[in-house]
Protein backbone atom coordinates (compact mmCIF):
# COMPACT_ATOMS: atom_id res chain seq x y z
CA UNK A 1 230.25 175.38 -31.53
CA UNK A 2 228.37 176.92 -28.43
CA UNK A 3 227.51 180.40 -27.57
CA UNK A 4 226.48 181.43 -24.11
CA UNK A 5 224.95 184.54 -23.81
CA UNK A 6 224.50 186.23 -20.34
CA UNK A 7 220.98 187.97 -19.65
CA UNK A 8 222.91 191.69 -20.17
CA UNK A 9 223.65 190.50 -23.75
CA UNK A 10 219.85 188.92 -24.07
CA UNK A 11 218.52 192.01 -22.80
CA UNK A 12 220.02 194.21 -25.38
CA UNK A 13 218.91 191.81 -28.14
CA UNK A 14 215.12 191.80 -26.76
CA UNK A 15 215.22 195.92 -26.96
CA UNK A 16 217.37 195.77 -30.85
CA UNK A 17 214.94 193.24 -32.27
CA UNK A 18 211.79 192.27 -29.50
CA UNK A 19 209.78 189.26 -29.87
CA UNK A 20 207.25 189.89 -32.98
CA UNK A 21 209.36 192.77 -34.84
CA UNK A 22 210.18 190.57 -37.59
CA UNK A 23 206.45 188.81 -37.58
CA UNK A 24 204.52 188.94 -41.26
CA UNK A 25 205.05 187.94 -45.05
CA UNK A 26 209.08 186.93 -45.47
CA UNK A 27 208.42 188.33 -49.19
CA UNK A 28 206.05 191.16 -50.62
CA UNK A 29 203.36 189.65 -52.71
CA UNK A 30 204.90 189.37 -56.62
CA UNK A 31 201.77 188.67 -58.62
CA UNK A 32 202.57 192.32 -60.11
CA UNK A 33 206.18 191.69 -60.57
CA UNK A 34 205.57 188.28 -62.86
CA UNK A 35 202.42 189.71 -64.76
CA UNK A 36 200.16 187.72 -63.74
CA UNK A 37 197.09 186.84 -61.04
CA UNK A 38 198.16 183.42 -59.41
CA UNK A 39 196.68 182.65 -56.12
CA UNK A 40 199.25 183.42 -52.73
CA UNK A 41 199.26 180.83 -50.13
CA UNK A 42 198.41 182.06 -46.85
C-alpha cells in the first residue's frame, strides 16, 4: 500500500496534532494502581 499526501493535507495534520503534542510518558505511573513501590524506568 502507498499513501501520498499533498502539503494541504500535511499542513492540516501539523495544526490537528504538531510535532511534540503527543511527547511524554505513553502510560501514567501505576505503582498506586498495583499496591506497591517498584522502581519506573526512565
Amino acid at each position: 500500500m502507498t499513501v501520498s499526501l499533498d502539503e494541504e493535507v500535511l499542513a492540516r495534520l501539523e495544526k490537528a496534532a504538531p510535532a511534540g503534542a503527543a511527547s511524554g510518558d505513553r502510560y501514567p505511573e501505576m505503582a498506586a494502581v498495583r499496591g506497591d513501590s517498584a522502581p519506573t524506568a526512565g
